[in-house]
N, C-alpha and C. Protein backbone atom coordinates (compact mmCIF):
# COMPACT_ATOMS: atom_id res chain seq x y z
N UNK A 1 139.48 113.87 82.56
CA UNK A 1 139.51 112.55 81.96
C UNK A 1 138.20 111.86 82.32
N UNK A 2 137.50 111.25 81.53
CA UNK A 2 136.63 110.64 81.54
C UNK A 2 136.53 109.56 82.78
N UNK A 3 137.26 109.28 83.95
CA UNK A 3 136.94 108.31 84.50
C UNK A 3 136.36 108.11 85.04
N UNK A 4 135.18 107.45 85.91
CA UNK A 4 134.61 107.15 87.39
C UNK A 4 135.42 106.85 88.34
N UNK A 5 135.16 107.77 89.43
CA UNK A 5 135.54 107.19 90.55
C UNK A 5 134.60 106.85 91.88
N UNK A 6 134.52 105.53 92.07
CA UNK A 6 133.97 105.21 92.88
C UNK A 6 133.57 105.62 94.56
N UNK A 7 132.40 105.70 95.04
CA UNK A 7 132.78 106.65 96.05
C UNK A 7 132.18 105.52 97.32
N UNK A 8 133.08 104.88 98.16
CA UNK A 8 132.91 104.15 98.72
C UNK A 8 132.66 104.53 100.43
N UNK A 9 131.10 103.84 101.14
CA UNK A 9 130.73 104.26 102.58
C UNK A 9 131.06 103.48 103.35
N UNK A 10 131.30 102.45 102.88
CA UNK A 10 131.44 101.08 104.11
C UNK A 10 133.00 101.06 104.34
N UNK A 11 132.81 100.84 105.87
CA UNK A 11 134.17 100.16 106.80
C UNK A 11 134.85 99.36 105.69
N UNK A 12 136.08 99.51 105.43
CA UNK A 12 137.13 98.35 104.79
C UNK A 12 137.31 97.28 105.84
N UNK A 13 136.93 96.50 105.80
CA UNK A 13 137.47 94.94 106.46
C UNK A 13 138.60 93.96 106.12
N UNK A 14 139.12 92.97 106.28
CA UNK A 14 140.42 91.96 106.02
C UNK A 14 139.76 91.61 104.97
N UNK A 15 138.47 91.74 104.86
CA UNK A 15 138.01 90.13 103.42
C UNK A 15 137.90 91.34 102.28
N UNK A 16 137.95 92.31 102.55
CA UNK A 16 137.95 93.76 101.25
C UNK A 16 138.58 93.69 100.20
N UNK A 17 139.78 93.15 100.82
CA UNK A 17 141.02 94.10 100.47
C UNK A 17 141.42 93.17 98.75
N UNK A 18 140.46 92.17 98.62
CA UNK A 18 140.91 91.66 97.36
C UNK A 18 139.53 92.09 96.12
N UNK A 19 138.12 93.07 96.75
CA UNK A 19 137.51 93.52 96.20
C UNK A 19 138.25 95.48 96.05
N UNK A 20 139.16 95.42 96.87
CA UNK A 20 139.44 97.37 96.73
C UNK A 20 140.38 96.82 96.09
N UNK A 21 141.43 96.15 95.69
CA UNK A 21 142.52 95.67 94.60
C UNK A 21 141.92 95.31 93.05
N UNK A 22 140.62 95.20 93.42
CA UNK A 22 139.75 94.81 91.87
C UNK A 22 139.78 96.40 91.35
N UNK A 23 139.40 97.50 92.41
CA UNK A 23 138.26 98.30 91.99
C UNK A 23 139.23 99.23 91.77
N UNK A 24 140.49 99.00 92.23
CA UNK A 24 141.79 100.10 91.81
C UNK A 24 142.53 99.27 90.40
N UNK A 25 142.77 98.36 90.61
CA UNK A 25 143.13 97.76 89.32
C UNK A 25 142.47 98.49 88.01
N UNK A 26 141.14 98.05 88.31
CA UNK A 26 139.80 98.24 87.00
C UNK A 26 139.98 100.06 87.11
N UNK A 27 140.47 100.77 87.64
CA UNK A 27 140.56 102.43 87.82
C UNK A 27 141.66 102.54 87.00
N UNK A 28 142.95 101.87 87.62
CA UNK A 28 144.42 101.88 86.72
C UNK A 28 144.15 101.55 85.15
N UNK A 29 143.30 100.51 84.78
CA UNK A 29 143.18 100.33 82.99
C UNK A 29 142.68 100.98 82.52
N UNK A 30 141.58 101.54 83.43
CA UNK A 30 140.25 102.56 82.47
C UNK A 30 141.63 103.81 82.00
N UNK A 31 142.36 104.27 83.08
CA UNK A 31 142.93 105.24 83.10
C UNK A 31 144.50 105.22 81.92
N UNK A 32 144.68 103.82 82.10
CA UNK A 32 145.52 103.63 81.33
C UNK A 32 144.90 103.58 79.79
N UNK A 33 143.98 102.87 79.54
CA UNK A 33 143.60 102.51 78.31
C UNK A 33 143.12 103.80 77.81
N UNK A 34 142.69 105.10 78.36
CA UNK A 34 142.51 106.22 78.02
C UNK A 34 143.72 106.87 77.43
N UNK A 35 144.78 106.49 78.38
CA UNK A 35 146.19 107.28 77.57
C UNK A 35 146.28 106.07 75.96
N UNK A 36 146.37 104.91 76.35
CA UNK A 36 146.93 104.53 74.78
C UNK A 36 145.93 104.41 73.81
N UNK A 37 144.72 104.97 74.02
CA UNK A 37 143.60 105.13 72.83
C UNK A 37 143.82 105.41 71.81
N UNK A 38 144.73 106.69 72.18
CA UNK A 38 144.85 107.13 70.62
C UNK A 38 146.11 106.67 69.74
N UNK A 39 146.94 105.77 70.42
CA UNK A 39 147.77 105.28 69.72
C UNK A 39 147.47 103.63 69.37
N UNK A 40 145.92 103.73 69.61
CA UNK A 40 145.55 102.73 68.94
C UNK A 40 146.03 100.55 69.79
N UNK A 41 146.15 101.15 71.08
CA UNK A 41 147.17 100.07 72.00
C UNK A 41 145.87 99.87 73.16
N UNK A 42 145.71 98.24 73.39
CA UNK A 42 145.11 98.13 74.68
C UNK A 42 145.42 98.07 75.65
N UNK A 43 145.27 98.09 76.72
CA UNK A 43 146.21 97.73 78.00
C UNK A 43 147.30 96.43 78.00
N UNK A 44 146.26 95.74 77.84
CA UNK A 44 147.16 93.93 77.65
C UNK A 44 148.07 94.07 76.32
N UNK A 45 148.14 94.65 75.55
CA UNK A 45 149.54 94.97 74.45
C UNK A 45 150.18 95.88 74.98
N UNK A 46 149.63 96.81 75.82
CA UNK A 46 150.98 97.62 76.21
C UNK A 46 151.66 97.31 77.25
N UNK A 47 150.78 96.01 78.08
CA UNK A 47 151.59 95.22 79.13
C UNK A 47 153.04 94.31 78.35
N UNK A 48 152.52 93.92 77.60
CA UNK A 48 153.11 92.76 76.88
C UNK A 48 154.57 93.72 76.20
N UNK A 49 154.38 94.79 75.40
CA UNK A 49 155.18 95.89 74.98
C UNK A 49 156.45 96.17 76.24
N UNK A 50 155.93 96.83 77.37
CA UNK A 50 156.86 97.01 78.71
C UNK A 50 157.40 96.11 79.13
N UNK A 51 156.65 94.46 78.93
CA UNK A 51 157.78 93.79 79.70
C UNK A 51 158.90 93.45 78.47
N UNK A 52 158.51 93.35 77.20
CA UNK A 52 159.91 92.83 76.43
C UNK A 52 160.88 94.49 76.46
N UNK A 53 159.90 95.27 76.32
CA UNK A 53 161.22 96.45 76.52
C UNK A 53 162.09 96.07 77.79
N UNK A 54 161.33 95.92 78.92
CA UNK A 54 162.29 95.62 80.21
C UNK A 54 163.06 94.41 80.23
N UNK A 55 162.45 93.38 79.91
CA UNK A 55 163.42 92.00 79.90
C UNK A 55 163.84 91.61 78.76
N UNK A 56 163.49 92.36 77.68
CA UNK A 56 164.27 91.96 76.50
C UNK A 56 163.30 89.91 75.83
N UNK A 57 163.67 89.52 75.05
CA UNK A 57 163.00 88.52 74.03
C UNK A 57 162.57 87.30 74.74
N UNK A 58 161.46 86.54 74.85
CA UNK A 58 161.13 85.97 75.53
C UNK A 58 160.25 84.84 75.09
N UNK A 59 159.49 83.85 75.52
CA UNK A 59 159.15 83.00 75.17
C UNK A 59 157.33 83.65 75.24
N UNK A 60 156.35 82.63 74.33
CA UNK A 60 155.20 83.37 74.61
C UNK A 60 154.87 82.59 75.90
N UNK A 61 155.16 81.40 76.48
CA UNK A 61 155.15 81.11 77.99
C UNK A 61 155.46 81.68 78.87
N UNK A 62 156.60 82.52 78.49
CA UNK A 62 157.29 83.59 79.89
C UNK A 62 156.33 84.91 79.59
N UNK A 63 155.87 85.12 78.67
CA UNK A 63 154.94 86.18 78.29
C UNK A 63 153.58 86.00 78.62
N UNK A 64 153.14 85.13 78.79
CA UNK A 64 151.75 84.89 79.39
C UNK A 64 151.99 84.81 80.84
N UNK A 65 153.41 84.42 81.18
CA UNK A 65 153.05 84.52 82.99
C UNK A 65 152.93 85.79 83.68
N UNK A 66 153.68 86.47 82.47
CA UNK A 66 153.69 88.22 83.18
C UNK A 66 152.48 89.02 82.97
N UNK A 67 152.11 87.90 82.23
CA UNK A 67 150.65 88.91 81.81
C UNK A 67 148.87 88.31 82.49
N UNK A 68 147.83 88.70 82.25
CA UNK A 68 146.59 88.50 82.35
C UNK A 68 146.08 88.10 81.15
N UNK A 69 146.70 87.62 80.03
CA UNK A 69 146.45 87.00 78.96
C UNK A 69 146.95 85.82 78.88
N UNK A 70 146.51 84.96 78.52
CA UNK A 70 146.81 83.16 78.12
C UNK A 70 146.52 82.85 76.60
N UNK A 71 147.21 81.79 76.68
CA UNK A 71 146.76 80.77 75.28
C UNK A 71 146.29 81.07 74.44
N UNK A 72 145.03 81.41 73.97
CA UNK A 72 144.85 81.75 72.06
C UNK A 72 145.05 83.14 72.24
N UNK A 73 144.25 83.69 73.14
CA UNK A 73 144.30 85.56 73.30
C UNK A 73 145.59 85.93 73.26
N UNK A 74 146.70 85.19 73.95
CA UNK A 74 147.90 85.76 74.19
C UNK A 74 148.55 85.41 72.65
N UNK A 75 148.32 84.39 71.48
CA UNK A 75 148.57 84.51 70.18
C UNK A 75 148.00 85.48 69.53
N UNK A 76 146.94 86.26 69.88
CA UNK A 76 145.86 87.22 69.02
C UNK A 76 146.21 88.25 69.23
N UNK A 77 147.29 88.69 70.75
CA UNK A 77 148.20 89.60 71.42
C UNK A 77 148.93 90.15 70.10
N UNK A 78 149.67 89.12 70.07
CA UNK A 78 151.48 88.95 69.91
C UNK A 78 151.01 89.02 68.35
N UNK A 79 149.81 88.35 67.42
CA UNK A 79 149.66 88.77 66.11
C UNK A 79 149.60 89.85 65.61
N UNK A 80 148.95 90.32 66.22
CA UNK A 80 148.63 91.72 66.62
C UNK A 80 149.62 92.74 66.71
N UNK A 81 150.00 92.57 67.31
CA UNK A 81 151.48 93.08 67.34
C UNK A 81 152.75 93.35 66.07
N UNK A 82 152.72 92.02 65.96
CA UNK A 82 153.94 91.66 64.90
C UNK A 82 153.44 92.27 63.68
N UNK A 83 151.65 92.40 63.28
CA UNK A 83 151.30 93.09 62.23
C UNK A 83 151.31 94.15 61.75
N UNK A 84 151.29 95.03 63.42
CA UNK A 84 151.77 96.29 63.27
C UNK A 84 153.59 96.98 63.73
N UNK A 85 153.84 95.51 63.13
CA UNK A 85 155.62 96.11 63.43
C UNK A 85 156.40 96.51 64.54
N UNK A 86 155.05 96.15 65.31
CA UNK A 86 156.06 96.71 66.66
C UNK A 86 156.46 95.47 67.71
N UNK A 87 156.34 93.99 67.21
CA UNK A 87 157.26 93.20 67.93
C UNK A 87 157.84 92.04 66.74
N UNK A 88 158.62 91.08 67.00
CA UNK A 88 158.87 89.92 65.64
C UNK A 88 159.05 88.87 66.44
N UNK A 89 158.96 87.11 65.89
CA UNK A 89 159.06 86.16 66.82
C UNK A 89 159.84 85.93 65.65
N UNK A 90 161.01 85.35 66.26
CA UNK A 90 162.46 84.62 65.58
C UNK A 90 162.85 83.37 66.77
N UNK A 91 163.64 82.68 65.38
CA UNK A 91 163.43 81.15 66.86
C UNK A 91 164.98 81.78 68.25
N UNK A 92 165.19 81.29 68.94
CA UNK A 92 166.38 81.07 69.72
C UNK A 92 167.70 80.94 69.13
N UNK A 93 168.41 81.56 68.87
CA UNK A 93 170.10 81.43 68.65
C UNK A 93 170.44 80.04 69.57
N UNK A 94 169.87 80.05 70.91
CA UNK A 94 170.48 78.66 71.53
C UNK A 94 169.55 77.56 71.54
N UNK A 95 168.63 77.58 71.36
CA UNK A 95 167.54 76.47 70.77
C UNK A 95 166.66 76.45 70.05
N UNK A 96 166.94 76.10 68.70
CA UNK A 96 166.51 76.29 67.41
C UNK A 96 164.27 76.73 67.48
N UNK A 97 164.52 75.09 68.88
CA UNK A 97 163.10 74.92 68.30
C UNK A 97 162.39 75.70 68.96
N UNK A 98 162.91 76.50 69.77
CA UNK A 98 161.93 77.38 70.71
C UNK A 98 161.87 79.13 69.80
N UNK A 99 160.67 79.57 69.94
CA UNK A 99 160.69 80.85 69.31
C UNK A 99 160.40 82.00 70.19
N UNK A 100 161.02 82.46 70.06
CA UNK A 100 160.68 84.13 71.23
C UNK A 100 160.06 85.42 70.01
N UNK A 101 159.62 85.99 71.16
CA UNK A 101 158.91 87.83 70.71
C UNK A 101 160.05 88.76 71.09
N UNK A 102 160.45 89.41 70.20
CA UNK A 102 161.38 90.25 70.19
C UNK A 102 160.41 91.65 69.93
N UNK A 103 160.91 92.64 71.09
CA UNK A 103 160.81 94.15 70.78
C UNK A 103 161.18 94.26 69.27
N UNK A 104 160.41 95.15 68.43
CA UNK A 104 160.98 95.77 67.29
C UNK A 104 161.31 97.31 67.18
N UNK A 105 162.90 97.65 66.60
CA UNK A 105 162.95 98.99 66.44
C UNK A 105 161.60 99.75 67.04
N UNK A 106 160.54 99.66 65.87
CA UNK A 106 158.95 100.89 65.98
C UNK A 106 159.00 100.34 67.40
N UNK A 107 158.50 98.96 67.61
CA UNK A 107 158.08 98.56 69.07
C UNK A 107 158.64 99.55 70.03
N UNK A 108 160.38 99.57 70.51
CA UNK A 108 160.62 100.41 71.54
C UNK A 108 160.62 101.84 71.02
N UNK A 109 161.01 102.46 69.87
CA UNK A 109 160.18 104.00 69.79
C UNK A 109 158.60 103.99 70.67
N UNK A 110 157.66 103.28 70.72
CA UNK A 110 156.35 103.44 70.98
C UNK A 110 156.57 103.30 71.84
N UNK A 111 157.19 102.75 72.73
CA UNK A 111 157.00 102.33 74.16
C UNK A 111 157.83 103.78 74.47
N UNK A 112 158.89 103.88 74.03
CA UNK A 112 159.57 105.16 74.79
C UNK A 112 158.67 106.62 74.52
N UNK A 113 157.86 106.66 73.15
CA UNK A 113 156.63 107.67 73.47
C UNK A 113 155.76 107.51 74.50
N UNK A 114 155.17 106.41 74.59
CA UNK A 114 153.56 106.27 75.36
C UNK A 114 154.31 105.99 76.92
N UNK A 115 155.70 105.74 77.24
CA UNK A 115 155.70 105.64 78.86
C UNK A 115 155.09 106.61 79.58
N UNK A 116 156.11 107.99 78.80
CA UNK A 116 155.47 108.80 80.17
C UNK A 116 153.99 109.16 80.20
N UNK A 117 152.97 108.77 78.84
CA UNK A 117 151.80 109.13 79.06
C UNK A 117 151.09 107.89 79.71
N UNK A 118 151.34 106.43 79.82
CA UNK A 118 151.17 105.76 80.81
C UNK A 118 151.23 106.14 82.47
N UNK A 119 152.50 106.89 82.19
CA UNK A 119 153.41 107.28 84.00
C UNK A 119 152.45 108.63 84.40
N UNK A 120 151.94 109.09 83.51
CA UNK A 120 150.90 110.30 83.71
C UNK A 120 149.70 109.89 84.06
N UNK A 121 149.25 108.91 83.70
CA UNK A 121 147.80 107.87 83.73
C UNK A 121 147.98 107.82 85.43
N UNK A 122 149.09 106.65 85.82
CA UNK A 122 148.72 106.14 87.02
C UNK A 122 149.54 107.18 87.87
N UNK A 123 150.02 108.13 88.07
CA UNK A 123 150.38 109.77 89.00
C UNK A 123 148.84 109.85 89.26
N UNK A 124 148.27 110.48 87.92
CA UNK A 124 146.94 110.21 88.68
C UNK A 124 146.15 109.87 89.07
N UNK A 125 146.52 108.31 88.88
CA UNK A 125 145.34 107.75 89.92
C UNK A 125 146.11 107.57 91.07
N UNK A 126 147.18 108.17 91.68
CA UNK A 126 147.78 107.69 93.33
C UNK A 126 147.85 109.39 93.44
N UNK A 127 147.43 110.12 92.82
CA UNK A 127 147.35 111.40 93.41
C UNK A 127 147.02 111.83 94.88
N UNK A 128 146.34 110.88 95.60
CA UNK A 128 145.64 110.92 96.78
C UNK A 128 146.99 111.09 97.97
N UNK A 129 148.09 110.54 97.28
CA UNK A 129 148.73 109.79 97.96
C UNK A 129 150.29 110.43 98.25
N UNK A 130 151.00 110.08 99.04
CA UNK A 130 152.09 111.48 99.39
C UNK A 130 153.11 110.10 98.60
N UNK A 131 154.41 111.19 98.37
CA UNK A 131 155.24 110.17 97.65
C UNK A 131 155.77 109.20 98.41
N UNK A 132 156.18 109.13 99.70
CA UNK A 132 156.55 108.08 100.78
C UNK A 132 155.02 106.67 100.84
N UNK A 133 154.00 107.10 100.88
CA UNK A 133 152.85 106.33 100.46
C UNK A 133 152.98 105.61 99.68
N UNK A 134 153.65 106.40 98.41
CA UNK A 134 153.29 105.44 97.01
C UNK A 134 154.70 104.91 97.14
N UNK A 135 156.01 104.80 97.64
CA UNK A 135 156.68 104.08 98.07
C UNK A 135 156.28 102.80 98.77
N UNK A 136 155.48 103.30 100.14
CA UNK A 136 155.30 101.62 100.82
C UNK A 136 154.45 101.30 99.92
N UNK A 137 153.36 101.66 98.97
CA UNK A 137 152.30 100.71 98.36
C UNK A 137 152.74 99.76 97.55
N UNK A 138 153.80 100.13 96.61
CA UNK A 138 154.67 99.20 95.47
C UNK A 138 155.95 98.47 96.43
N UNK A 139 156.31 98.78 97.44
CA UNK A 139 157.17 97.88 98.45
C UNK A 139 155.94 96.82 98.92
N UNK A 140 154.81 97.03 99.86
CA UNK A 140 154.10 96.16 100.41
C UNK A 140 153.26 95.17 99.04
N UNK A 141 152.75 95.98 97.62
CA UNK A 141 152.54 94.90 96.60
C UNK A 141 153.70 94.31 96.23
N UNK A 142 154.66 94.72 95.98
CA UNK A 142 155.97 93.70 95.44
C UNK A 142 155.87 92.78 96.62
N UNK A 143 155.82 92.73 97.71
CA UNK A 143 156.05 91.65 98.81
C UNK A 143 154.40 90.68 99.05
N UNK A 144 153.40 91.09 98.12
CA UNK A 144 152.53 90.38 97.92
C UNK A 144 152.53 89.14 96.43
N UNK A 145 153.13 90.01 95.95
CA UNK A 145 153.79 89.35 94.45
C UNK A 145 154.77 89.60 94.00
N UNK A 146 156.01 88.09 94.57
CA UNK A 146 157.10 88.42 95.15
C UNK A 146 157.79 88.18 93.68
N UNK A 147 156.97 86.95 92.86
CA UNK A 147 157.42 86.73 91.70
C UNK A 147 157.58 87.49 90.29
N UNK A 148 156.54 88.87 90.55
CA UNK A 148 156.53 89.68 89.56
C UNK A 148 157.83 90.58 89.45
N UNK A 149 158.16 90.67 88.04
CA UNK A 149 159.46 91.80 88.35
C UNK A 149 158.80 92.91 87.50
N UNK A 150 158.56 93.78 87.90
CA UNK A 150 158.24 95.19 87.48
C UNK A 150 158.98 95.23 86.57
């Protein structure tokens, strides 16, 4: 796979650890955005894709908090989307005036194709790592970001 990996000499220090969270992050998209290339998906739509598969229809406010997208981008998201059939915004059954993004049929077919080539993406980038490892790493980040629900 085309990726770089960075090959780092210096001591890790306390003040690092939010530049080695950049430089694994920016490793996880390259790696990710390589798997959904060819299905034509960027990272930030296939973020947006996983969480309505997981939490089901949502507001584009509750959708921008889960995400790294905001305000017009996060409309250019979700247009985006709805154009290619794979999500729909319909208002609320319990409050007319509010409108949510609903998964569409295509939407979760795609997501249930491209998971495991996502789940193949980031295996290898924690390849380094024994499976009890990659246990505490997603226990000690969930307890860094207590509010995110996977």
């Amino acid at each position: 796979m085309g990726t770089t990996v960075r090959e780092t000499t210096r001591e890790v220090t306390t003040g690092d650890h939010a530049w080695l969270l950049a430089l694994i992050s920016q490793d996880l998209d390259q790696r990710i955005g390589a798997a959904l290339a060819p299905a034509g998906l960027s990272v930030e739509q296939w973020r947006a894709l996983e969480h309505l598969a997981g939490a089901g229809p949502c507001t584009m406010s509750a959708l921008g908090s889960t995400s790294t997208v905001a305000g017009a981008s996060l409309t250019r998201l979700v247009d985006h989307l709805v154009e290619h059939s794979l999500v729909y915004r319909a208002a609320d059954t319990a409050d007319r005036r509010r409108v949510l993004v609903h998964l569409s049929s295509r939407g979760r077919r795609r997501v249930r194709a491209l998971r495991p080539k996502v789940r193949t993406a980031e295996a290898e980038a924690m390849a380094a790592l024994s499976d009890q490892e990659r246990d505490d790493l997603a226990r000690l980040l969930q307890q860094l970001a207590p509010s995110i629900d996977p």
